[in-house]
PDB file of N, CA and C in Angstrom:
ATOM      1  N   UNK A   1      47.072 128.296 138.766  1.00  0.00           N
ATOM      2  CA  UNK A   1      47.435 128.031 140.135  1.00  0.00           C
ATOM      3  C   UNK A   1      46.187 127.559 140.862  1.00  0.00           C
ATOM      4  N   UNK A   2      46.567 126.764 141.832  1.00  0.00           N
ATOM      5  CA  UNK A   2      45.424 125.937 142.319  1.00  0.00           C
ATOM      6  C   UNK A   2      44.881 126.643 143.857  1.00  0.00           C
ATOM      7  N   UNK A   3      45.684 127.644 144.503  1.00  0.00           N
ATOM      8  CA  UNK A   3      45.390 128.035 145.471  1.00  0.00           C
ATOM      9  C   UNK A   3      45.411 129.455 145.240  1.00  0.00           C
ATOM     10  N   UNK A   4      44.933 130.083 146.744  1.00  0.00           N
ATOM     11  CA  UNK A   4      44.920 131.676 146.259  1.00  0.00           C
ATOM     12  C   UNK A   4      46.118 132.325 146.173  1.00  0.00           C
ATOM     13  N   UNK A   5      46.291 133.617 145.867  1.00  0.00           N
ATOM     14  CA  UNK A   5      47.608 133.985 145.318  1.00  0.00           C
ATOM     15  C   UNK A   5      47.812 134.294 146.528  1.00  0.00           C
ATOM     16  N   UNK A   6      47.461 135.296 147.178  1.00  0.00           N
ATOM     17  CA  UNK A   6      47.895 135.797 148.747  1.00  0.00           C
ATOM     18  C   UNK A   6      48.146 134.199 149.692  1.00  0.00           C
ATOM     19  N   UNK A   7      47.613 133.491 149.481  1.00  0.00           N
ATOM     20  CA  UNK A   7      48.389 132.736 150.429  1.00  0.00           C
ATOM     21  C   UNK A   7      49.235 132.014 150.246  1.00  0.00           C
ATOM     22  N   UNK A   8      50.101 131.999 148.973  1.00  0.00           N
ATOM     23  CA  UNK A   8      51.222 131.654 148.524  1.00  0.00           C
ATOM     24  C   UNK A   8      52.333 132.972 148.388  1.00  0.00           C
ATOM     25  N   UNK A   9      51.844 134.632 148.489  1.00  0.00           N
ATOM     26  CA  UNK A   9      52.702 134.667 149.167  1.00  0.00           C
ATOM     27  C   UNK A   9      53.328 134.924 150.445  1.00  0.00           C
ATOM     28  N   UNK A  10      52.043 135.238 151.375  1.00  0.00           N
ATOM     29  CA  UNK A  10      52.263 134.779 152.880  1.00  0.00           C
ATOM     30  C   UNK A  10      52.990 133.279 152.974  1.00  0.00           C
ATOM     31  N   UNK A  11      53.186 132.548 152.882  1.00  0.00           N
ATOM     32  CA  UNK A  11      54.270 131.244 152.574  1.00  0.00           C
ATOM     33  C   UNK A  11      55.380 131.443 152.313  1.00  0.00           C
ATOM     34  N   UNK A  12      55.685 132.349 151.083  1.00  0.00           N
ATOM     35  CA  UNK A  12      56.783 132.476 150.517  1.00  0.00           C
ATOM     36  C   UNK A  12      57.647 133.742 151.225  1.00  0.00           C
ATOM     37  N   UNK A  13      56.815 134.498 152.370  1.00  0.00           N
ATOM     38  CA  UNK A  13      57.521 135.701 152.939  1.00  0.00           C
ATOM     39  C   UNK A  13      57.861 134.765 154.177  1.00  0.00           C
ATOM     40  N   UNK A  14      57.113 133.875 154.910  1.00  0.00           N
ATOM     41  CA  UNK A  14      57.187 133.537 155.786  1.00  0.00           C
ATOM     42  C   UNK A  14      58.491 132.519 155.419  1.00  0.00           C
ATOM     43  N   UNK A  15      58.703 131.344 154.696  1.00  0.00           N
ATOM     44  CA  UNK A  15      59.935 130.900 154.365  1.00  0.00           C
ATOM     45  C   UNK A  15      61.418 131.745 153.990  1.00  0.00           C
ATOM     46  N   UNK A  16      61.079 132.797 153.419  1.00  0.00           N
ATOM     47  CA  UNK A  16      62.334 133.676 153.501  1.00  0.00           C
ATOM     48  C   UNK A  16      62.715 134.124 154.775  1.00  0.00           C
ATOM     49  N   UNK A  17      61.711 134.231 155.748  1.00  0.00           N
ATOM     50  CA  UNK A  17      61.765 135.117 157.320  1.00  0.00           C
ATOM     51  C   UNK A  17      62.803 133.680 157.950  1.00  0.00           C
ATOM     52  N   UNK A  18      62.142 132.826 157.646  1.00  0.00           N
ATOM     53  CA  UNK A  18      62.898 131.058 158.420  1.00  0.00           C
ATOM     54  C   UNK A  18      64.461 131.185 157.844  1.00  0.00           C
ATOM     55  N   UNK A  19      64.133 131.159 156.321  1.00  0.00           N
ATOM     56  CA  UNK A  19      65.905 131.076 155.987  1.00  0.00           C
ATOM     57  C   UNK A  19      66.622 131.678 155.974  1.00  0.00           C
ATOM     58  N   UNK A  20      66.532 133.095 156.786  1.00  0.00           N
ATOM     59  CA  UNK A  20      67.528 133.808 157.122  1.00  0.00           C
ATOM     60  C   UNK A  20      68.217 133.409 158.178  1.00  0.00           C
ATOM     61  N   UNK A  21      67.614 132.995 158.811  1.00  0.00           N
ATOM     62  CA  UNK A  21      68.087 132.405 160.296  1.00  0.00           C
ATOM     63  C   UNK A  21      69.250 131.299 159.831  1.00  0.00           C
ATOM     64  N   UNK A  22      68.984 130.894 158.621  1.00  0.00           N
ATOM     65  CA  UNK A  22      70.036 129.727 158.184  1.00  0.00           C
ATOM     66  C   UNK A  22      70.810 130.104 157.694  1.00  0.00           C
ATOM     67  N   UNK A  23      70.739 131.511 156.908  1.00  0.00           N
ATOM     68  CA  UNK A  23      71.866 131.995 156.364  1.00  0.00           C
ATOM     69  C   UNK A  23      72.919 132.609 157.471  1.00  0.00           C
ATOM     70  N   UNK A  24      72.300 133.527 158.448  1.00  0.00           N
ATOM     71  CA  UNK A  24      73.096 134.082 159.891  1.00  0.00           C
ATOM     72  C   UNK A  24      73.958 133.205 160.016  1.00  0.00           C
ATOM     73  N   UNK A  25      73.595 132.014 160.819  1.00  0.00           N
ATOM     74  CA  UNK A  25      74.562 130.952 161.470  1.00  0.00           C
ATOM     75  C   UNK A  25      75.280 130.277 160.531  1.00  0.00           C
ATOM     76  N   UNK A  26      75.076 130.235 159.181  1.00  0.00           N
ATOM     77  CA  UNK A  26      75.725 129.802 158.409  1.00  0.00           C
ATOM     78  C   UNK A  26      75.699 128.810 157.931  1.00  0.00           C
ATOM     79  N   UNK A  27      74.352 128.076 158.651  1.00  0.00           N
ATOM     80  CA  UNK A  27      74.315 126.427 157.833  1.00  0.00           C
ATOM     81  C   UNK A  27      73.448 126.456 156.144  1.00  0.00           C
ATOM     82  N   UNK A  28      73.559 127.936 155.470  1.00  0.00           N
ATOM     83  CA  UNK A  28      73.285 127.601 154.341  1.00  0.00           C
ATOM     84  C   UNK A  28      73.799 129.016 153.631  1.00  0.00           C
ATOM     85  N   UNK A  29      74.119 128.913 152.130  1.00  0.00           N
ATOM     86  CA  UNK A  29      74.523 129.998 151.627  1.00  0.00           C
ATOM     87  C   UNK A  29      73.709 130.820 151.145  1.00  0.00           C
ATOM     88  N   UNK A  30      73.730 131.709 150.726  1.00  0.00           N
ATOM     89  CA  UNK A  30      72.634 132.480 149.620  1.00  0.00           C
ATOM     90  C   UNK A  30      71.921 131.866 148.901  1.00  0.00           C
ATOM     91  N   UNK A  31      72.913 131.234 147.925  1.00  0.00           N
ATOM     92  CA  UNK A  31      72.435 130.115 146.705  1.00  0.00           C
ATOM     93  C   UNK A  31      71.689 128.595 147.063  1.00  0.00           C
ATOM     94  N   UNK A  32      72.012 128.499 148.394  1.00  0.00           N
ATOM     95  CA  UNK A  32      71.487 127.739 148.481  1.00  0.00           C
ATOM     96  C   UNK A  32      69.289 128.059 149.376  1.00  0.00           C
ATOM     97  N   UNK A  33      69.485 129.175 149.352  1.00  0.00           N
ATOM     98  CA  UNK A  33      68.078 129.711 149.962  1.00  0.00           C
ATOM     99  C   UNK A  33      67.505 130.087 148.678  1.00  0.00           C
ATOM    100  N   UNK A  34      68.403 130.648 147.910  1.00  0.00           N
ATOM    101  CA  UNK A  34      67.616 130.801 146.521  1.00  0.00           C
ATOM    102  C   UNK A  34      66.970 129.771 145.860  1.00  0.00           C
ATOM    103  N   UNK A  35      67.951 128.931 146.221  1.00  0.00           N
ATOM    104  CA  UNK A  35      67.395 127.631 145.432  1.00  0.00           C
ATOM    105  C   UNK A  35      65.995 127.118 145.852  1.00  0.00           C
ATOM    106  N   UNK A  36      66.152 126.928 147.127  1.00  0.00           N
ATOM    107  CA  UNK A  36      65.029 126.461 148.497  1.00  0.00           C
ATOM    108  C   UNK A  36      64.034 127.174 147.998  1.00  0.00           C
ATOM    109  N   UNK A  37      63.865 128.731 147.793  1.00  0.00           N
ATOM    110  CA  UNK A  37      62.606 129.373 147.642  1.00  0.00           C
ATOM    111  C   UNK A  37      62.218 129.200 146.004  1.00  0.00           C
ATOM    112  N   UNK A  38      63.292 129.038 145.097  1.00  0.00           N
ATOM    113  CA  UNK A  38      62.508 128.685 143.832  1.00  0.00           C
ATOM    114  C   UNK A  38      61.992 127.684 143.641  1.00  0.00           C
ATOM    115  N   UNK A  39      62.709 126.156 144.387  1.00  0.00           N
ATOM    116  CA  UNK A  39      61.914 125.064 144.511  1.00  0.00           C
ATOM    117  C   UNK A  39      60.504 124.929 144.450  1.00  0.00           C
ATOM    118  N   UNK A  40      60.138 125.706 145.836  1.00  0.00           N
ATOM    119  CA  UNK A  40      58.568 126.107 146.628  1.00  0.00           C
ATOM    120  C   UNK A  40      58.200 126.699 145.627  1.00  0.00           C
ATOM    121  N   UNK A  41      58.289 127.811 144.588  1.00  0.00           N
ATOM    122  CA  UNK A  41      57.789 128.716 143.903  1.00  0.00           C
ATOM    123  C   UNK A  41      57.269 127.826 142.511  1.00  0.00           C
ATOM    124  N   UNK A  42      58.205 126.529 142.723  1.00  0.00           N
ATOM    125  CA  UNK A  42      57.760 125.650 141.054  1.00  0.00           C
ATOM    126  C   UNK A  42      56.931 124.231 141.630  1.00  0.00           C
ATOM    127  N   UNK A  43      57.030 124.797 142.572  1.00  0.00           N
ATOM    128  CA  UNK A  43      56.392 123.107 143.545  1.00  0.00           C
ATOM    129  C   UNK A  43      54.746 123.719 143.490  1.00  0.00           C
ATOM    130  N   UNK A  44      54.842 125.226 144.117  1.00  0.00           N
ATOM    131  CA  UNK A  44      52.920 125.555 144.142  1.00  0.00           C
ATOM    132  C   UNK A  44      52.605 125.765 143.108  1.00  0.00           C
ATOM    133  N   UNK A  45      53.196 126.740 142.371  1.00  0.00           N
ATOM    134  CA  UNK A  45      52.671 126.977 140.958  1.00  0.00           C
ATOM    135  C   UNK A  45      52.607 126.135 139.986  1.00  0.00           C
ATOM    136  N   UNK A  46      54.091 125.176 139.712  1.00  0.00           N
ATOM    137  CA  UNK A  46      53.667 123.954 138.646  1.00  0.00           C
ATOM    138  C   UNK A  46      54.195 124.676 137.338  1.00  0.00           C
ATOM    139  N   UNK A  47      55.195 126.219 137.718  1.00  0.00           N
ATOM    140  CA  UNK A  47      55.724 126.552 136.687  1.00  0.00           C
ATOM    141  C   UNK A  47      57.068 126.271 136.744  1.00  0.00           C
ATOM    142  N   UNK A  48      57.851 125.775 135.498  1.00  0.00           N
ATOM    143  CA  UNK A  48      58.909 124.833 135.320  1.00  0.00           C
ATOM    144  C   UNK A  48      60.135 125.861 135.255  1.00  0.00           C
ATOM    145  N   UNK A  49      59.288 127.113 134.747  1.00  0.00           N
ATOM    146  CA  UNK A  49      60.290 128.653 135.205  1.00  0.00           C
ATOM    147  C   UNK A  49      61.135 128.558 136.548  1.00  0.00           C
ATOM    148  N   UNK A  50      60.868 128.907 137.396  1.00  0.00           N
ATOM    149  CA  UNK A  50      61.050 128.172 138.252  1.00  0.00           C
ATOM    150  C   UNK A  50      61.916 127.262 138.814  1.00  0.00           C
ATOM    151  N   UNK A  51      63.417 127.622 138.239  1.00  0.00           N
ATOM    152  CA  UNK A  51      64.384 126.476 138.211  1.00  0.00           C
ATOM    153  C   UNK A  51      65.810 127.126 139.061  1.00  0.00           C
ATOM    154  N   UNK A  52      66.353 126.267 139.393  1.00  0.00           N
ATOM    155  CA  UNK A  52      67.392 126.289 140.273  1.00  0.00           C
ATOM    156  C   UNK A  52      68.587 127.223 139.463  1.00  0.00           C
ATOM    157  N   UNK A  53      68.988 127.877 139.626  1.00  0.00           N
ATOM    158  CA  UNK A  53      69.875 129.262 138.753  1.00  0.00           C
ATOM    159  C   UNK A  53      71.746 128.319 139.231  1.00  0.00           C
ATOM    160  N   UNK A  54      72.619 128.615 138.833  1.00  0.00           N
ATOM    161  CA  UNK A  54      74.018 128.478 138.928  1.00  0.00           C
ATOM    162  C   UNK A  54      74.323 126.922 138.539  1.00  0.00           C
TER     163      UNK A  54
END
């Protein structure tokens, strides 16, 4: 990994805190925030693990 670990996951708490707000109102599902945060998780790291589930 190319950056420090703590500030990937201050990022990754802070994007879950945002997409809840999308899940409330409803403009996104579960699966679809899951997806959103594994994206980010294979986008910083560059691990291919990391993949969209369903």
């Amino acid at each position: 990994m190319a950056g420090d670990v703590w500030t990937l996951v201050r990022s990754f708490v802070a994007l879950e805190d945002g997409y809840a707000m999308d899940l409330l109102v409803g403009s996104a599902t579960a699966q679809d925030i899951e997806d959103r945060l594994l994206d980010h998780a294979r986008i910083v790291t560059g691990n291919a693990a990391f993949r969209k589930r369903g």
